[in-house]
C-alpha atoms as a PDB file:
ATOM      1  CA  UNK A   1      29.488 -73.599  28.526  1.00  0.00           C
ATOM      2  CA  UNK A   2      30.015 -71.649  31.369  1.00  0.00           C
ATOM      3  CA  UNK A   3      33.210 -72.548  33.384  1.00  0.00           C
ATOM      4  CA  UNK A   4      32.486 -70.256  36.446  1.00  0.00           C
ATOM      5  CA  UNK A   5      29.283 -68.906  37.850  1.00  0.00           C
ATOM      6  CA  UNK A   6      27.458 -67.375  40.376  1.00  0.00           C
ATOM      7  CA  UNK A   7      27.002 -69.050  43.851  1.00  0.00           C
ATOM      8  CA  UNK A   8      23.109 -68.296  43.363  1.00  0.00           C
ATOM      9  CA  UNK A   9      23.107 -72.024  40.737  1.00  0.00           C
ATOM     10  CA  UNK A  10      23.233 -75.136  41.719  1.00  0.00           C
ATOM     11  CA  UNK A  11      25.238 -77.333  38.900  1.00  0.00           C
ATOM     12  CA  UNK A  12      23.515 -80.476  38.306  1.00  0.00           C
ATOM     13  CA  UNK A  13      26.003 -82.101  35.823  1.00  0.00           C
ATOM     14  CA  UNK A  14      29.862 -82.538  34.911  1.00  0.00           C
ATOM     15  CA  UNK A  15      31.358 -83.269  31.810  1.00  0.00           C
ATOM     16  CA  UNK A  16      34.742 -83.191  29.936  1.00  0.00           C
ATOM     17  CA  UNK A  17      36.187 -85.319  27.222  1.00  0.00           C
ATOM     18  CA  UNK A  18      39.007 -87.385  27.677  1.00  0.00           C
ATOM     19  CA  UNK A  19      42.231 -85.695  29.119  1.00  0.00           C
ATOM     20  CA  UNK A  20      40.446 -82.627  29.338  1.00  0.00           C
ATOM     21  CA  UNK A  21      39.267 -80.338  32.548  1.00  0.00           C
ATOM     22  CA  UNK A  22      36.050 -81.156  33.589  1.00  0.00           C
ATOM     23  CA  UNK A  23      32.964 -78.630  33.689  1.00  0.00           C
ATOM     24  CA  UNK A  24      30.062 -77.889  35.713  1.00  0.00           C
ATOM     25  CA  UNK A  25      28.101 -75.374  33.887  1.00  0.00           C
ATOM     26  CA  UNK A  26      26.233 -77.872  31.152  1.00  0.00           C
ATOM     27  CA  UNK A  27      22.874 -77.521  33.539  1.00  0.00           C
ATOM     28  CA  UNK A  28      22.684 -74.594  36.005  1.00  0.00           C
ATOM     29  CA  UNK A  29      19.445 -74.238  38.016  1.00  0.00           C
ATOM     30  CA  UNK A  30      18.622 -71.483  40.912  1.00  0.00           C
ATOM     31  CA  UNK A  31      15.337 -70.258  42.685  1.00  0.00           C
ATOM     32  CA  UNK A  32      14.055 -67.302  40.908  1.00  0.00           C
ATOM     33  CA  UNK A  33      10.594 -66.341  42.684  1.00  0.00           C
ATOM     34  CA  UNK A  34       8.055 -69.453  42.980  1.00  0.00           C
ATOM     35  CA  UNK A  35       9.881 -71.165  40.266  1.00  0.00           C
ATOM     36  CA  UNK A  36      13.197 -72.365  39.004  1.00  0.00           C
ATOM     37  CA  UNK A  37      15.635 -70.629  36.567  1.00  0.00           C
ATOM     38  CA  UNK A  38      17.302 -73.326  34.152  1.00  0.00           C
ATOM     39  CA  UNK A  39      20.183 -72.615  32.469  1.00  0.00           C
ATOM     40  CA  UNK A  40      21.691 -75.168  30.095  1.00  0.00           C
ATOM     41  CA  UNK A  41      23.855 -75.450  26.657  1.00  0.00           C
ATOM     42  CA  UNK A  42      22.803 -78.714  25.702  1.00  0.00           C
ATOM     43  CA  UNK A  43      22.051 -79.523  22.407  1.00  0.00           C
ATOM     44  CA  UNK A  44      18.225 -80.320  23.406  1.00  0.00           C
ATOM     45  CA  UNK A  45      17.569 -78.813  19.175  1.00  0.00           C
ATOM     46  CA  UNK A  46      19.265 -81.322  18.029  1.00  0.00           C
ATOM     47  CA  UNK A  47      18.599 -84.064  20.559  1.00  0.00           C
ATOM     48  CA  UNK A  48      14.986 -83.770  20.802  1.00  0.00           C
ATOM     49  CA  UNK A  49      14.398 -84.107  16.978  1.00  0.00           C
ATOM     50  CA  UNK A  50      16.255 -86.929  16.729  1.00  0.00           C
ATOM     51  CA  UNK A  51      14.185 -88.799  18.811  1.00  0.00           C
ATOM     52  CA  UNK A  52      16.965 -89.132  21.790  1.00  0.00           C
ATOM     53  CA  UNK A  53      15.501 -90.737  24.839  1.00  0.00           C
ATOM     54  CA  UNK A  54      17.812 -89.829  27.708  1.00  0.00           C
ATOM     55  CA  UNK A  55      17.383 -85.988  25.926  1.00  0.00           C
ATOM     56  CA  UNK A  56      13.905 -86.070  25.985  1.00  0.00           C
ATOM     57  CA  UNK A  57      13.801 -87.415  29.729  1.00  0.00           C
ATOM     58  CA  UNK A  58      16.098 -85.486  30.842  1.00  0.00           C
ATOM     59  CA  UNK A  59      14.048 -81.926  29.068  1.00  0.00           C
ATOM     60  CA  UNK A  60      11.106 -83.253  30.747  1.00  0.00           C
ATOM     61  CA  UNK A  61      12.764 -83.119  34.213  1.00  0.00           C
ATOM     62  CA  UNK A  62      14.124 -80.200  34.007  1.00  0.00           C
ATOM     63  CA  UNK A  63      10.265 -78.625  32.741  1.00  0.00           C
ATOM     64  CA  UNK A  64       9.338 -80.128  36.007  1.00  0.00           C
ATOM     65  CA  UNK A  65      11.128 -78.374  38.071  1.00  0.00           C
ATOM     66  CA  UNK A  66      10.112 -76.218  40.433  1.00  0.00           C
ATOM     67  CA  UNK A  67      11.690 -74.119  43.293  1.00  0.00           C
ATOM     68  CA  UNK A  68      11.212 -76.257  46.536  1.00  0.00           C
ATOM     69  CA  UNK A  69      12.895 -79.620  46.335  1.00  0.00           C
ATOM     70  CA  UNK A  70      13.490 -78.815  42.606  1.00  0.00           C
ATOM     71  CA  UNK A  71      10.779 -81.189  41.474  1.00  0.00           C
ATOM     72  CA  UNK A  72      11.813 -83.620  39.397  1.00  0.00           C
ATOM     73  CA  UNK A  73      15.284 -82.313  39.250  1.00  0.00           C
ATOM     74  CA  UNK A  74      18.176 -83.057  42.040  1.00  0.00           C
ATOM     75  CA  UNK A  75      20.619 -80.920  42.611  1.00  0.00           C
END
């Protein structure tokens, strides 16, 4: 997971485990073109599979996206 990154993203989630630092970099989006470039290191192969819901909504946001107003993802 990325702890730094270029101004360009918008970070659309934090997390950290107890005691620890937390981090930014789990779901990076920025405006490449007409669309949206997603980066994420979520476990989505795993989740998905499984039959996780909040994984599975969450996947189909951010395949909605798009690059004005992000779409179905806010930033």
């Amino acid at each position: 997971m990325p702890s730094t990154f270029d101004a360009g993203y918008t970070p659309l989630v934090e997390t950290a485990d107890t005691g620890m630092t937390p981090n930014r970099g789990g779901i990076l989006v920025a405006p490449l073109g007409s669309g949206t470039y997603v980066l994420t290191t979520l476990a989505f192969f795993r989740q998905l599979p499984a039959g996780n819901p909040g994984a599975a909504r969450l996947f189909i946001n951010l395949l909605s996206a798009s690059g004005e107003g992000r779409g179905g993802v806010a930033p």
